[in-house]
PDB file of N, CA and C in Angstrom:
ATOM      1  N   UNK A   1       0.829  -1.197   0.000  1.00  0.00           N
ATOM      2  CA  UNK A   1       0.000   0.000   0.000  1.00  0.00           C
ATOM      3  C   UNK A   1       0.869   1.255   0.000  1.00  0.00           C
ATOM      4  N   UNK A   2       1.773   1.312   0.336  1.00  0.00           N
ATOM      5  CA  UNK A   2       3.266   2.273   0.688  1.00  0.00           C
ATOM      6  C   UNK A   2       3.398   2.048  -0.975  1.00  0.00           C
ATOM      7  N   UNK A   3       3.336   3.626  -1.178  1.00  0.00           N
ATOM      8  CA  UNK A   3       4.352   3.881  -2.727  1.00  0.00           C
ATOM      9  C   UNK A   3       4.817   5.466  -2.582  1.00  0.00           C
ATOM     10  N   UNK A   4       5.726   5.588  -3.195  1.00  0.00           N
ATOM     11  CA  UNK A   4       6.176   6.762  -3.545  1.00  0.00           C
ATOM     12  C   UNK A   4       5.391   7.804  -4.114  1.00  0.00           C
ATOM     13  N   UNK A   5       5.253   8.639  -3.564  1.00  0.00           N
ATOM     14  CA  UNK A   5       4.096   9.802  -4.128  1.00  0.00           C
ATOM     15  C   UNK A   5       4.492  11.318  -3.540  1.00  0.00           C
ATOM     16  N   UNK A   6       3.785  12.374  -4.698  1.00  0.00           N
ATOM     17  CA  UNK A   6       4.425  13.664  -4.602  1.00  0.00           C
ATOM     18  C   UNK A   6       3.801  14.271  -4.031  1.00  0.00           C
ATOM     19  N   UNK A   7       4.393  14.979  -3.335  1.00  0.00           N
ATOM     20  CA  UNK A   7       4.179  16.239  -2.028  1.00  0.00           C
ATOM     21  C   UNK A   7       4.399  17.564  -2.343  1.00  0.00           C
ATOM     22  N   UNK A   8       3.399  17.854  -1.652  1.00  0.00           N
ATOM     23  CA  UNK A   8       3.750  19.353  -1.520  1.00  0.00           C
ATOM     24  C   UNK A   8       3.603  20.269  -0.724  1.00  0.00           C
ATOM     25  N   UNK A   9       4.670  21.028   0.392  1.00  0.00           N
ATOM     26  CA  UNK A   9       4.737  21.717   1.095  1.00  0.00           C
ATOM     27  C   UNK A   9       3.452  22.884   1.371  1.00  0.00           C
ATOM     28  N   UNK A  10       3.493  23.987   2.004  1.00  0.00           N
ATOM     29  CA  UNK A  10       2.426  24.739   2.258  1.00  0.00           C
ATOM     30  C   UNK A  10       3.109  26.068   1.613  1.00  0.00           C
ATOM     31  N   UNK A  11       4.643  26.207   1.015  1.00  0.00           N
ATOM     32  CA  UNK A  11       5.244  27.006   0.313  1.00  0.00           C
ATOM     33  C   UNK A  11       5.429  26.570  -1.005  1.00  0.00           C
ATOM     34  N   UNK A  12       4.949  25.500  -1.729  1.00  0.00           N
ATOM     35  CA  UNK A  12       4.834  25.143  -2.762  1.00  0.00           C
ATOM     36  C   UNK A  12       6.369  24.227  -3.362  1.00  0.00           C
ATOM     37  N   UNK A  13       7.155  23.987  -2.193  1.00  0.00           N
ATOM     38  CA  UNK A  13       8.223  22.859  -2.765  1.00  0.00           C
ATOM     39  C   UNK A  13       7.148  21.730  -3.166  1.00  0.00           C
ATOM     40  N   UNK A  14       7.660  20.577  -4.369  1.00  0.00           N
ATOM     41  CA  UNK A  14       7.272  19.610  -4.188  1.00  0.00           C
ATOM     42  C   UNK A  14       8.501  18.570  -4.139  1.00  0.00           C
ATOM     43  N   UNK A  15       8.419  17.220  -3.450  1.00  0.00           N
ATOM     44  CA  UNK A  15       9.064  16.245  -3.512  1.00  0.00           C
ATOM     45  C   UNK A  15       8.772  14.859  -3.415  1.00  0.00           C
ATOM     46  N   UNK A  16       9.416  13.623  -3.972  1.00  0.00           N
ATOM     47  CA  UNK A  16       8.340  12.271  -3.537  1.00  0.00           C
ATOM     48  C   UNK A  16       9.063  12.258  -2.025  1.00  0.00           C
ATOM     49  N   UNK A  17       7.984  11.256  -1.679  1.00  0.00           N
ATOM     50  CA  UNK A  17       7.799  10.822   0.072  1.00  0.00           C
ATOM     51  C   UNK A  17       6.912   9.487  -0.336  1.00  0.00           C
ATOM     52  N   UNK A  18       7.012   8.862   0.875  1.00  0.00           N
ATOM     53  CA  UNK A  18       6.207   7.633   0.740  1.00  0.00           C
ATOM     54  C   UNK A  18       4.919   8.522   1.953  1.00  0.00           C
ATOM     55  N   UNK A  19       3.662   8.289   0.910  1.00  0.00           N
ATOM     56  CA  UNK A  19       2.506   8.590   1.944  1.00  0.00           C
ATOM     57  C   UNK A  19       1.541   7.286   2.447  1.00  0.00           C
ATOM     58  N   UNK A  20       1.210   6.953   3.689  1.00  0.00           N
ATOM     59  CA  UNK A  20       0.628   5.622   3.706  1.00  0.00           C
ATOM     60  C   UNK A  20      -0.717   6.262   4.653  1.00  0.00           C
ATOM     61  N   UNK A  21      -2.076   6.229   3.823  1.00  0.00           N
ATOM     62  CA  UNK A  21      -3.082   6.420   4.127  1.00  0.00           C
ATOM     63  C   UNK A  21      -3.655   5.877   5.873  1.00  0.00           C
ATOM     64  N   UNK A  22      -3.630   6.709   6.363  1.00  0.00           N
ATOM     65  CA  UNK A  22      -4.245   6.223   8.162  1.00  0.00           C
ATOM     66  C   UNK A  22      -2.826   5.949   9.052  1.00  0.00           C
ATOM     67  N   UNK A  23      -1.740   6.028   8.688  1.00  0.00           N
ATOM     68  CA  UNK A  23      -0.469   5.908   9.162  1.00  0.00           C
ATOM     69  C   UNK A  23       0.255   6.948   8.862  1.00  0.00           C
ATOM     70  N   UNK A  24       1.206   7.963  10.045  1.00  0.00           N
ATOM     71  CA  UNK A  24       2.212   8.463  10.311  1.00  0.00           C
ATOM     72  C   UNK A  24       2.957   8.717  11.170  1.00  0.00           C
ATOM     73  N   UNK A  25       4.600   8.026  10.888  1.00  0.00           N
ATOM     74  CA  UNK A  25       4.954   7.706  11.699  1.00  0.00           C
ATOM     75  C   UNK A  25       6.374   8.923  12.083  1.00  0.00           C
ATOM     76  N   UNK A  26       6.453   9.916  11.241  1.00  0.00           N
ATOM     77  CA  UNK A  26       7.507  11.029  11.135  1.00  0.00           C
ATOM     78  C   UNK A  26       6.182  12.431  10.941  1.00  0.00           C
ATOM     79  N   UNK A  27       5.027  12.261  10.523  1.00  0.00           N
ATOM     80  CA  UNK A  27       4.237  13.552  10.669  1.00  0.00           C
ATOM     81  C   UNK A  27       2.933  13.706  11.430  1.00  0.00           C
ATOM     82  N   UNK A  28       2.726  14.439  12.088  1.00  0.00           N
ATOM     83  CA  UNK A  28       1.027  14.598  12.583  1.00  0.00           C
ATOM     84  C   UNK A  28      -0.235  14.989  11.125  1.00  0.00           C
ATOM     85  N   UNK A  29      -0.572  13.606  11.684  1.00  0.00           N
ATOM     86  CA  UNK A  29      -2.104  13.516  10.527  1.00  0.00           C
ATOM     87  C   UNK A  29      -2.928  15.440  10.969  1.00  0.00           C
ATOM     88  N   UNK A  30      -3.158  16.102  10.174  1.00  0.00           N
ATOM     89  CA  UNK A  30      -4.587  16.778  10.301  1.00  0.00           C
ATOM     90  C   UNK A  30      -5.496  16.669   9.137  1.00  0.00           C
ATOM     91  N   UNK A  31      -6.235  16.333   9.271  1.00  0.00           N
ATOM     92  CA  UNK A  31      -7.268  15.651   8.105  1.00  0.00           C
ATOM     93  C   UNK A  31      -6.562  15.231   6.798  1.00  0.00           C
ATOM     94  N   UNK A  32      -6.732  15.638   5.963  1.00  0.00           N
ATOM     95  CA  UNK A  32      -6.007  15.308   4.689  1.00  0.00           C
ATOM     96  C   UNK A  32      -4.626  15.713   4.391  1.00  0.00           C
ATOM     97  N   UNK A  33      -4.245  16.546   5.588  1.00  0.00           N
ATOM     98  CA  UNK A  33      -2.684  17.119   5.556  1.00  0.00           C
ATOM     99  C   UNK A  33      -2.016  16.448   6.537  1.00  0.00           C
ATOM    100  N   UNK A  34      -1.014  16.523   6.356  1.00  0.00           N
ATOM    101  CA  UNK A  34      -0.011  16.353   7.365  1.00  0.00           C
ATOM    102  C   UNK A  34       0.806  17.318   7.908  1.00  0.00           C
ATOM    103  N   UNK A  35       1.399  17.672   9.549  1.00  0.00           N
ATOM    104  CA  UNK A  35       2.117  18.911   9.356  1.00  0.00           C
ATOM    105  C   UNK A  35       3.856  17.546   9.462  1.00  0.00           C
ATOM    106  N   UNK A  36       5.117  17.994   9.279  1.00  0.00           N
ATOM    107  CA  UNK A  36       6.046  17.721   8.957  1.00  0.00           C
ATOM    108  C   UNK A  36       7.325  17.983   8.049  1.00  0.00           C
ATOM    109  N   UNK A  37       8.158  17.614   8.534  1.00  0.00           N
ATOM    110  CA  UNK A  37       9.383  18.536   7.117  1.00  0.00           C
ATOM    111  C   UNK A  37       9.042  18.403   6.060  1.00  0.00           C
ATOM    112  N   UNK A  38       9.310  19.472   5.200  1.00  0.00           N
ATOM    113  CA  UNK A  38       9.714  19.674   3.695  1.00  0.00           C
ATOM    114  C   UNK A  38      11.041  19.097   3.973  1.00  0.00           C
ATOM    115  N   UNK A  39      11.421  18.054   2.780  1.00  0.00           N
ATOM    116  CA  UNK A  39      12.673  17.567   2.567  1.00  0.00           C
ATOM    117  C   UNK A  39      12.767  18.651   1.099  1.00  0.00           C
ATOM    118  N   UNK A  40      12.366  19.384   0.782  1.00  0.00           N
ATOM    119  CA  UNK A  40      12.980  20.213  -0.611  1.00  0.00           C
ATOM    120  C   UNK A  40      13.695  21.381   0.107  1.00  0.00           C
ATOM    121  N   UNK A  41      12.607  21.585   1.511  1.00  0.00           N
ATOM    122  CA  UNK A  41      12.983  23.204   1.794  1.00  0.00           C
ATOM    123  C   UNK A  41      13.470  22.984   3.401  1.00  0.00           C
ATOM    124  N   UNK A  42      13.384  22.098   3.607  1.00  0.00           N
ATOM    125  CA  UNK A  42      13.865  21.688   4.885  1.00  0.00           C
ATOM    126  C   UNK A  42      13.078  22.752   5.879  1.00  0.00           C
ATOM    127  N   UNK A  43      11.806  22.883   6.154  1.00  0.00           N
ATOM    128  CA  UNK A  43      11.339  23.377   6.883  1.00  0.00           C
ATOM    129  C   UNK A  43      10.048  22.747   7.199  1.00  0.00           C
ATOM    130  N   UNK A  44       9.428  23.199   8.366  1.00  0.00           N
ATOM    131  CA  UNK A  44       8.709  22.961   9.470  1.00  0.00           C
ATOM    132  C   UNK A  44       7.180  23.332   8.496  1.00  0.00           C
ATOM    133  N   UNK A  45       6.162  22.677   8.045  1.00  0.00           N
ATOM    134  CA  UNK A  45       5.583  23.008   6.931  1.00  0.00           C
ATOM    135  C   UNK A  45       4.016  21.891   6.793  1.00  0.00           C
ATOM    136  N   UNK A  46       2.679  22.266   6.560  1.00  0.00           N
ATOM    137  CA  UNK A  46       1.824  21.548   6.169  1.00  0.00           C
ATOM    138  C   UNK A  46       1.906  20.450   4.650  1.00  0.00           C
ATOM    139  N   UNK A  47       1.815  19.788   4.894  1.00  0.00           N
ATOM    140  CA  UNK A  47       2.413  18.708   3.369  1.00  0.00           C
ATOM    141  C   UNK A  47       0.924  18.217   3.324  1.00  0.00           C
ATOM    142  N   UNK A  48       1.005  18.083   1.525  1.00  0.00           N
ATOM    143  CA  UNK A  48      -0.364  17.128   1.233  1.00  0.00           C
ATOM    144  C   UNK A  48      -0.232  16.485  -0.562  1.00  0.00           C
ATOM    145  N   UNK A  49      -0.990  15.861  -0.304  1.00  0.00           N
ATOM    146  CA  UNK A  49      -0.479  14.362  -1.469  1.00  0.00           C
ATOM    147  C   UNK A  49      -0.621  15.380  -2.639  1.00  0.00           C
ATOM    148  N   UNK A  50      -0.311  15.353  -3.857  1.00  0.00           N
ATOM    149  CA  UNK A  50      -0.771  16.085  -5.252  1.00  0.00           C
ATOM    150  C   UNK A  50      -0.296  15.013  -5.860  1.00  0.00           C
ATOM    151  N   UNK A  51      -1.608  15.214  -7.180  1.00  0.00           N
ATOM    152  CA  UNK A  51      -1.539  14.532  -8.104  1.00  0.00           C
ATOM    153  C   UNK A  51      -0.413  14.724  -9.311  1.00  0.00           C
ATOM    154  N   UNK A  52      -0.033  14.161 -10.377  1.00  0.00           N
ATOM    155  CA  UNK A  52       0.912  15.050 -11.341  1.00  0.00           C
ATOM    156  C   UNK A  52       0.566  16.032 -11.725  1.00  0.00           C
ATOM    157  N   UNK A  53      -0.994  15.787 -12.321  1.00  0.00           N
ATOM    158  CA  UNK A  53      -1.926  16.752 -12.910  1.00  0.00           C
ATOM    159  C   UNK A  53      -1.327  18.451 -12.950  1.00  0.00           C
ATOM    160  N   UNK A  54      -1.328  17.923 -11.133  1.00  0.00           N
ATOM    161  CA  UNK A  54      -1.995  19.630 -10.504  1.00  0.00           C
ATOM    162  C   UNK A  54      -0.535  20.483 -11.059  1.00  0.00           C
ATOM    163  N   UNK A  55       0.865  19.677 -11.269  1.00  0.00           N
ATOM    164  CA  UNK A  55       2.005  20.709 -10.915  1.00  0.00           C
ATOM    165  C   UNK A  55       2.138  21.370 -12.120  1.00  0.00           C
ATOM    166  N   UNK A  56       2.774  22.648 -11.435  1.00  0.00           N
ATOM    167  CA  UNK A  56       3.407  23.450 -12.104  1.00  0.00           C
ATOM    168  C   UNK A  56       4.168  23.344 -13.399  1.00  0.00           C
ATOM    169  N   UNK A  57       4.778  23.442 -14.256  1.00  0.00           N
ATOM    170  CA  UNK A  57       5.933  23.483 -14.753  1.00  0.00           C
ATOM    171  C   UNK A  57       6.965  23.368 -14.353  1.00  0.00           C
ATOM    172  N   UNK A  58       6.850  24.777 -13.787  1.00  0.00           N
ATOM    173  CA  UNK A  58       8.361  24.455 -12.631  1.00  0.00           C
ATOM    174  C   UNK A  58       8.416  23.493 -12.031  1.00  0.00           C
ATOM    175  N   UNK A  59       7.411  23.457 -11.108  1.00  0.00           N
ATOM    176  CA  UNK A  59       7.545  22.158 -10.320  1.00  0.00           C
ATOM    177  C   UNK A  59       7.731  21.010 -10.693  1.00  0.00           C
ATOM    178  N   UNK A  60       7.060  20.309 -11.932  1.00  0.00           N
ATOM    179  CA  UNK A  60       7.171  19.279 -13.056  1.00  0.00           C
ATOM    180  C   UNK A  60       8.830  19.297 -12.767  1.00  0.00           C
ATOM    181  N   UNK A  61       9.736  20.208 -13.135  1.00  0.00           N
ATOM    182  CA  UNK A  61      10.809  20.148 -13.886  1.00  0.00           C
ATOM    183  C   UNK A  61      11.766  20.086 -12.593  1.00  0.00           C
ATOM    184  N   UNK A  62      11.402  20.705 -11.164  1.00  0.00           N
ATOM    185  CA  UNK A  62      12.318  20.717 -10.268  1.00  0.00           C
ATOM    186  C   UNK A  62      12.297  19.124  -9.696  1.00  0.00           C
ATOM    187  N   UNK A  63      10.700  18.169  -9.860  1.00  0.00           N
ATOM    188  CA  UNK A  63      10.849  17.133  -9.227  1.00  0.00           C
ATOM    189  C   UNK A  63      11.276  16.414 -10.254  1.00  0.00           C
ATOM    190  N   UNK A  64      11.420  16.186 -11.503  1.00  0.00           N
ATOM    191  CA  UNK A  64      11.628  15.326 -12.398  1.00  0.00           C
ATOM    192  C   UNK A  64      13.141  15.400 -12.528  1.00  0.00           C
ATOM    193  N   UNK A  65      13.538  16.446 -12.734  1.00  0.00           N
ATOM    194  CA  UNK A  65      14.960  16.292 -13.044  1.00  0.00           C
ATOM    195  C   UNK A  65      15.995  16.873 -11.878  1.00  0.00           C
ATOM    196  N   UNK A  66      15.894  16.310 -10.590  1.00  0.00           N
ATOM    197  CA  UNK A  66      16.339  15.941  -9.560  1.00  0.00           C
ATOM    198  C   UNK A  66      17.220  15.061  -9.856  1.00  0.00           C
ATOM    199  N   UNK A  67      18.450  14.888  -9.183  1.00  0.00           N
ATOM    200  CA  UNK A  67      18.994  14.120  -9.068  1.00  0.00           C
ATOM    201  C   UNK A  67      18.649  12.421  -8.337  1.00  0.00           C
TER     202      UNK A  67
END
């Protein structure tokens, strides 16, 4: 049920994370968000699942061609 899926901060970093629906064990659940680090921006931050759909360009291009 654990897969890799993209995030996105409450400042608009995105990055993958593994999100596992009804389980967290590094963030506090608040309803459909989570609060917990940004690993893009390394800060203290509301995170929530996004689809590919939704991103940016930029964003497309900062998570894709990541190292």
């Amino acid at each position: 049920m654990a897969a890799d899926t993209i995030i996105e901060c409450g400042k608009g970093h995105v990055f993958w994370g593994t999100w596992i629906p009804g389980v967290s064990l590094t963030t506090i659940r608040l309803g459909p968000r989570r609060l917990g680090l940004c690993k893009a921006g390394r800060h203290l931050s509301l995170l929530r699942r996004v689809d590919e759909s939704e991103l940016t360009a930029g964003q497309r291009a900062t998570l894709f061609d990541a190292p």
